[in-house]
N, C-alpha and C. Protein backbone atom coordinates (compact mmCIF):
# COMPACT_ATOMS: atom_id res chain seq x y z
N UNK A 1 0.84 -1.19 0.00
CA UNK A 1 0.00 0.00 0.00
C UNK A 1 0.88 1.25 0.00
N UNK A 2 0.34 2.46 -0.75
CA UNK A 2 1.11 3.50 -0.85
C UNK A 2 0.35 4.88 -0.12
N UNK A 3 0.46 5.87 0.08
CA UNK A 3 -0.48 6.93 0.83
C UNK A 3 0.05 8.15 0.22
N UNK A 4 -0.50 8.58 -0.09
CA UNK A 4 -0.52 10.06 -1.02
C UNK A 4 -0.96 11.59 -0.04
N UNK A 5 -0.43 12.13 0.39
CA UNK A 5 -1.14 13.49 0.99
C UNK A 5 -1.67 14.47 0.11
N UNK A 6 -2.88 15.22 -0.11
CA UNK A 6 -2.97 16.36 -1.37
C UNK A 6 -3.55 17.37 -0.53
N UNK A 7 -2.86 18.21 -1.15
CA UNK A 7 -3.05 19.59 -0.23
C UNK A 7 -3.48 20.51 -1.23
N UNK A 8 -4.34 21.27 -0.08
CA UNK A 8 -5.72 21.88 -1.30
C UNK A 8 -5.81 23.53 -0.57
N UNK A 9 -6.83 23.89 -1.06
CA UNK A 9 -6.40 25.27 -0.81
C UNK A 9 -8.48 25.42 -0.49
N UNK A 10 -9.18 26.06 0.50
CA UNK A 10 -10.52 25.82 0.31
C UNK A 10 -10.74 27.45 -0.29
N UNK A 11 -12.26 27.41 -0.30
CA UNK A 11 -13.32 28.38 -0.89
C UNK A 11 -12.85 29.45 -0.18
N UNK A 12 -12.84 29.55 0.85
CA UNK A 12 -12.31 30.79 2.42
C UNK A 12 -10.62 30.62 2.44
N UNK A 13 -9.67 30.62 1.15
CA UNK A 13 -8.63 30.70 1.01
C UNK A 13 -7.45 30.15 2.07
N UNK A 14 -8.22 28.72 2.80
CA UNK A 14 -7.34 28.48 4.15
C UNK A 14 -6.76 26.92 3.21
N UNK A 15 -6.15 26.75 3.80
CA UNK A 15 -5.36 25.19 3.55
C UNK A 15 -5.41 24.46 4.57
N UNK A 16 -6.09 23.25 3.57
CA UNK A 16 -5.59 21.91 4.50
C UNK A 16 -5.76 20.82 3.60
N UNK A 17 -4.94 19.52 4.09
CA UNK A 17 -4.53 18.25 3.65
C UNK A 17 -5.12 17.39 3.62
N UNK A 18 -5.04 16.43 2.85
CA UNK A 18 -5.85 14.89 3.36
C UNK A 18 -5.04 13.97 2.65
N UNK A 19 -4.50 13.32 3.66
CA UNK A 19 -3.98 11.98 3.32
C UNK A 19 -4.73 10.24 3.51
N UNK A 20 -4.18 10.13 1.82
CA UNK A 20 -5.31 9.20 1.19
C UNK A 20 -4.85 8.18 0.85
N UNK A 21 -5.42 6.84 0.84
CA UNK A 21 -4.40 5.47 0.60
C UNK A 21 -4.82 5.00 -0.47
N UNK A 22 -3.62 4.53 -1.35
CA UNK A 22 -3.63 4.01 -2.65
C UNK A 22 -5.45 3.63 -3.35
N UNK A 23 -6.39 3.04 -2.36
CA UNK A 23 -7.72 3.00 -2.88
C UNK A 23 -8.35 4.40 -3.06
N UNK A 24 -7.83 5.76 -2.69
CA UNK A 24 -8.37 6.45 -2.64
C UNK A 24 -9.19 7.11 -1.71
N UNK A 25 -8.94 6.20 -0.52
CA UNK A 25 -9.97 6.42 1.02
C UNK A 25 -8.93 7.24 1.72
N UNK A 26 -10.19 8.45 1.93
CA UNK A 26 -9.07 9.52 3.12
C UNK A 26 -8.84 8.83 4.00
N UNK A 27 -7.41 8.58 4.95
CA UNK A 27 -7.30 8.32 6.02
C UNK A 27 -7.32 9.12 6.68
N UNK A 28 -6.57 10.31 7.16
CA UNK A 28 -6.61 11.71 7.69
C UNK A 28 -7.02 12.79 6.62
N UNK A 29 -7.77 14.08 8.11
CA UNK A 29 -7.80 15.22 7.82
C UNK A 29 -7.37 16.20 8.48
N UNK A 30 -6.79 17.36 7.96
CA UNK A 30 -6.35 18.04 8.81
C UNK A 30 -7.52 19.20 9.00
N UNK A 31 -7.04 20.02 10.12
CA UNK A 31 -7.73 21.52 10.21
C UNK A 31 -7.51 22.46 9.12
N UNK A 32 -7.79 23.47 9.36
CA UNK A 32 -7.55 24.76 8.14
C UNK A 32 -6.60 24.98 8.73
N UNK A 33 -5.50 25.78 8.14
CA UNK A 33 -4.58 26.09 8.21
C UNK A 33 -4.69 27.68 7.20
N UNK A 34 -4.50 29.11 8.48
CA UNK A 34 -4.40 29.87 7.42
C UNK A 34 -3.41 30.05 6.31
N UNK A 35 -2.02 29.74 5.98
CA UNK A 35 -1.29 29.78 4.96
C UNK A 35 -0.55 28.29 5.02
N UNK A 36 -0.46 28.62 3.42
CA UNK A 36 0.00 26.84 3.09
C UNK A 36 1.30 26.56 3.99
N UNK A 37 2.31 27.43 4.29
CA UNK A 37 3.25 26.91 4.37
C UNK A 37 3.24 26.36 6.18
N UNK A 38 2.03 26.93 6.78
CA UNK A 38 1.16 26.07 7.97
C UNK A 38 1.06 24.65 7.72
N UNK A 39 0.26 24.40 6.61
CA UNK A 39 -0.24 23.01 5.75
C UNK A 39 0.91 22.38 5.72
N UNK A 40 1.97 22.61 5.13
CA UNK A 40 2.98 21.63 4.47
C UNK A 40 3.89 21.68 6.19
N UNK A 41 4.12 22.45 6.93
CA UNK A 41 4.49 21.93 8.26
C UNK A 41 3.48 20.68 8.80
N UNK A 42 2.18 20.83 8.77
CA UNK A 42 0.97 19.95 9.15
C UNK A 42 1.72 18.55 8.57
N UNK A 43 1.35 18.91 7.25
CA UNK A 43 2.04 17.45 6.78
C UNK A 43 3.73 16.95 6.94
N UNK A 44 4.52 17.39 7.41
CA UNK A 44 6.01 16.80 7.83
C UNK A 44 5.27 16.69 9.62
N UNK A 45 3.97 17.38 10.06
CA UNK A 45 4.42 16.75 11.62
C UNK A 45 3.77 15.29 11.18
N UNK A 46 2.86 14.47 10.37
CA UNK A 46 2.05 13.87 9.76
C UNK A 46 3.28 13.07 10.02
N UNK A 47 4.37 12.63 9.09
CA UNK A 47 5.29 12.13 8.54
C UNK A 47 6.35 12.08 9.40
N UNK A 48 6.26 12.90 10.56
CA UNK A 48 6.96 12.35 11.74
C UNK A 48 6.16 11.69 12.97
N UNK A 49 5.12 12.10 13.23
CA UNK A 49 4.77 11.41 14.44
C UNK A 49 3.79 9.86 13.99
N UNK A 50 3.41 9.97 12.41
CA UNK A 50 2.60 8.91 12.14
C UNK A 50 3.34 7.63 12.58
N UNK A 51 4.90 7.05 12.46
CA UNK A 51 5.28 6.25 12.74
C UNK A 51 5.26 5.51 14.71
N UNK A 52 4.65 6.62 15.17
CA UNK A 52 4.66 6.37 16.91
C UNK A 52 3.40 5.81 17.47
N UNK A 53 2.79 4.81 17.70
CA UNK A 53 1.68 4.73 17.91
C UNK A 53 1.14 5.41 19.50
N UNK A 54 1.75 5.80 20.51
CA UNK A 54 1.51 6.59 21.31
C UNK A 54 1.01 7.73 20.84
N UNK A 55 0.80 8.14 19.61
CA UNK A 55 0.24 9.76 19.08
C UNK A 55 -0.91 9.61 18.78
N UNK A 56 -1.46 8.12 18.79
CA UNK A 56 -2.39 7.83 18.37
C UNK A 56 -3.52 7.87 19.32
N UNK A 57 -4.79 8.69 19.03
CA UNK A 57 -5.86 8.93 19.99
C UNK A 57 -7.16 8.61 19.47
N UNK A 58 -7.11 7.02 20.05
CA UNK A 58 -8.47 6.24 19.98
C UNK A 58 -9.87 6.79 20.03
N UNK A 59 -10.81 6.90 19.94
CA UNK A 59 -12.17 7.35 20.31
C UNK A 59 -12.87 7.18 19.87
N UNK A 60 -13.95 6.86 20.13
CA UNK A 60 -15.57 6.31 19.59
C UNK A 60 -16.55 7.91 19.42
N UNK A 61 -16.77 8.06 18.99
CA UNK A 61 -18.41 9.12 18.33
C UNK A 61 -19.46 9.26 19.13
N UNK A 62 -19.72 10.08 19.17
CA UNK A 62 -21.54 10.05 19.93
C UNK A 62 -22.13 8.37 19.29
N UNK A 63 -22.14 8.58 18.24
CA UNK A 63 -23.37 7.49 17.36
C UNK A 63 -22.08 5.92 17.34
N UNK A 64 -21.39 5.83 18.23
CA UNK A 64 -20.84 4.67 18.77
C UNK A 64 -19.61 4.14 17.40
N UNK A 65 -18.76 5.14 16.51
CA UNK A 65 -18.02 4.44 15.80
C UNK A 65 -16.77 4.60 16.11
N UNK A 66 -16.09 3.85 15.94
CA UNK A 66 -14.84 4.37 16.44
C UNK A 66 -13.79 5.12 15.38
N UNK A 67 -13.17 6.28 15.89
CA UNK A 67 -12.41 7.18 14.87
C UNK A 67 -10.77 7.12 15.40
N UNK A 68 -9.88 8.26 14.90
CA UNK A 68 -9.05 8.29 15.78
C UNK A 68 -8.06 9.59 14.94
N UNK A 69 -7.57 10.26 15.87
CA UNK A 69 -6.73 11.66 16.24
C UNK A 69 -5.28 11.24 16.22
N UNK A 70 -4.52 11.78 15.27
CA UNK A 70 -2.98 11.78 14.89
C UNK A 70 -2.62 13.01 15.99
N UNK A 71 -1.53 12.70 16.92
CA UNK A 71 -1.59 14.17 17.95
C UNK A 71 0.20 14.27 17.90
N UNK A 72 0.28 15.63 17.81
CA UNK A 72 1.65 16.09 17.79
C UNK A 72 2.90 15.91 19.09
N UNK A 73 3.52 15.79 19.25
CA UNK A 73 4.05 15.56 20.46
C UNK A 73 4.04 16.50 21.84
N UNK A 74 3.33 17.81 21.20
CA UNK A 74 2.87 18.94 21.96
C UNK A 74 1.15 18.33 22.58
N UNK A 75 0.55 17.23 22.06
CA UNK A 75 -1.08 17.38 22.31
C UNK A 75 -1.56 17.49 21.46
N UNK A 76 -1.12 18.85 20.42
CA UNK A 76 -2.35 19.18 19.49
C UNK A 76 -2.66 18.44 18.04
N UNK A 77 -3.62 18.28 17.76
CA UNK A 77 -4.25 17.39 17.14
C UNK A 77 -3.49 18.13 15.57
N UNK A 78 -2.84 16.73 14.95
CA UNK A 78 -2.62 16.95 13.54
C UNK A 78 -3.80 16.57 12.73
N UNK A 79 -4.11 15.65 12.37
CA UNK A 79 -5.51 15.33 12.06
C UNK A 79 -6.00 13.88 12.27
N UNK A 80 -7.66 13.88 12.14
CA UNK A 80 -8.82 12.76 12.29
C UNK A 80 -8.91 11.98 10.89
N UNK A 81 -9.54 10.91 11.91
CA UNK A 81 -9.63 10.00 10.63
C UNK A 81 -11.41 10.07 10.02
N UNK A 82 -11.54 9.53 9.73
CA UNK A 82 -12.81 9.18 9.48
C UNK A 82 -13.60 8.35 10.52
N UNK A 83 -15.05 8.18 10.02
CA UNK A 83 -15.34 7.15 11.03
C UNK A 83 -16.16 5.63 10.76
N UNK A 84 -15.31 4.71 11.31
CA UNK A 84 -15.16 3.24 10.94
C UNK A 84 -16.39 2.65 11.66
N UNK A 85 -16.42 1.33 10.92
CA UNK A 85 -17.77 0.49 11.70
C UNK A 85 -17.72 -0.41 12.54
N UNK A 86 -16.05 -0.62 12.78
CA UNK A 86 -15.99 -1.49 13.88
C UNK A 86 -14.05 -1.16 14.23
N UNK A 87 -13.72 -1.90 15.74
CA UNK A 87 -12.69 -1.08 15.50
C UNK A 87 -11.22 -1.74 15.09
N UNK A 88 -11.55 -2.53 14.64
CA UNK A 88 -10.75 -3.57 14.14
C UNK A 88 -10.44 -2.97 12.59
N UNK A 89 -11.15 -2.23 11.84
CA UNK A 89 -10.59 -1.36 10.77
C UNK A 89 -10.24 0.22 10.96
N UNK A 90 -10.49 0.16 12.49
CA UNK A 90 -9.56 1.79 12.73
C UNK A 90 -8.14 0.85 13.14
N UNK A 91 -8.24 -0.08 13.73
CA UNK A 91 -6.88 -0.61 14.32
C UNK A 91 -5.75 -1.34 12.91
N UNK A 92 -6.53 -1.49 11.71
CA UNK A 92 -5.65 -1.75 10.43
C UNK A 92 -5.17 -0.37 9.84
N UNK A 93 -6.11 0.59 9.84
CA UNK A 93 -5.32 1.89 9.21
C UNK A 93 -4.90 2.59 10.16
N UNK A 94 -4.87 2.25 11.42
CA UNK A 94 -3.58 2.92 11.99
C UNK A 94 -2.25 2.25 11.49
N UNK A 95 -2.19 0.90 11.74
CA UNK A 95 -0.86 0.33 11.24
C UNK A 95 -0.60 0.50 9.98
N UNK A 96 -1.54 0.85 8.94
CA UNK A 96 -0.54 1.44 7.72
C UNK A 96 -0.78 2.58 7.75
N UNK A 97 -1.31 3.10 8.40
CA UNK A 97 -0.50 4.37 8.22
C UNK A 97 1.05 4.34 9.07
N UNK A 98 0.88 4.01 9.94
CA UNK A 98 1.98 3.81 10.80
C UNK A 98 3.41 3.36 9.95
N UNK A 99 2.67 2.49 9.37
CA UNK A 99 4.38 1.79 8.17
C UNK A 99 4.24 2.82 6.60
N UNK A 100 3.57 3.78 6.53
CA UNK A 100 3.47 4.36 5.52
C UNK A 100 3.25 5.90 5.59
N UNK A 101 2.93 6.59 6.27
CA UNK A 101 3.00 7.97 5.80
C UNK A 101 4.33 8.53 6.17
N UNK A 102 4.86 8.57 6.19
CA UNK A 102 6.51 8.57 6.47
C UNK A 102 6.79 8.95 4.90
N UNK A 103 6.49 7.79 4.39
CA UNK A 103 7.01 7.87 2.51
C UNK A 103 6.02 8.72 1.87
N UNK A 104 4.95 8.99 2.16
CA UNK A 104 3.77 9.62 1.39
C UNK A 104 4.43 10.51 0.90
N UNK A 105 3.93 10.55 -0.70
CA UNK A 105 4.25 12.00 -1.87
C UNK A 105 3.20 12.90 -1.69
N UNK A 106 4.04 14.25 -1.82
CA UNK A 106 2.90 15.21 -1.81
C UNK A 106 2.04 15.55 -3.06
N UNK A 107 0.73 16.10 -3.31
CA UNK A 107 0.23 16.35 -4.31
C UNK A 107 -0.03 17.61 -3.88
N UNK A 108 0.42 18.88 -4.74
CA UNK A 108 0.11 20.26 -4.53
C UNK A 108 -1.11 20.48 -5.60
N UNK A 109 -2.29 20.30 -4.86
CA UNK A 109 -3.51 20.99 -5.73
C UNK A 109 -4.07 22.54 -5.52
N UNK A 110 -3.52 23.77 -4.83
CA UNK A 110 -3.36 24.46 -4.38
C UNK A 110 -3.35 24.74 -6.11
C-alpha cells in the first residue's frame, strides 16, 4: 500500500490536507490552516509522528463508531480519521498508516 497526501487550498482561502491510501480512502484530515506553508508543516508533523503509535488517539463518536486523532508531540491534534464500523478497521489503518505515511508524496492541488 502507498499513501498520497494532497493539499488543497478551500473556498475561504485556508489550507488543509488529506492523506489518502492508494484505494483512494481519506485516512486523515487536517484543520484549516491559514497559509500553506502552515499546511505543508501539518504534513512533515504527519510524517513524523505517524510512525509512533503513542500519538495515536483512539475514540468512539456520539453514534458509537470508532475514529481516531494523529496528535503532535505537543497534544495538538494533527488530524482525524474518518469514522469506521468497527474497531478492528480503525486498528488496520492505523498500522498502515503507521508503516506508511513517512514515505507519502505530496500532491500540490493548491
Amino acid at each position: 500500500m502507498t499513501m498520497m497526501f494532497e493539499l488543497s487550498k478551500s473556498s475561504d482561502g485556508q489550507f488543509r490536507f488529506v492523506l489518502k491510501a492508494d484505494n483512494g480512502e481519506t485516512v486523515l484530515t487536517s484543520e484549516l490552516y491559514q497559509s500553506k506553508a502552515s499546511a505543508e508543516n501539518g504534513i512533515a508533523s504527519v510524517k513524523s509522528n505517524a510512525p509512533n503509535d503513542a500519538r495515536y488517539e483512539r475514540q468512539v463518536s456520539a453514534n458509537g463508531k470508532p475514529y481516531f486523532n494523529l496528535k503532535a508531540a505537543n497534544g495538538q491534534v494533527i488530524g482525524s480519521s474518518r469514522l469506521y464500523e468497527v474497531e478492528t478497521s480503525r486498528e488496520a489503518v492505523i498500522a498502515s498508516t503507521q508503516r506508511h505515511a513517512a514515505q507519502a508524496e505530496v500532491k500540490d492541488l493548491t
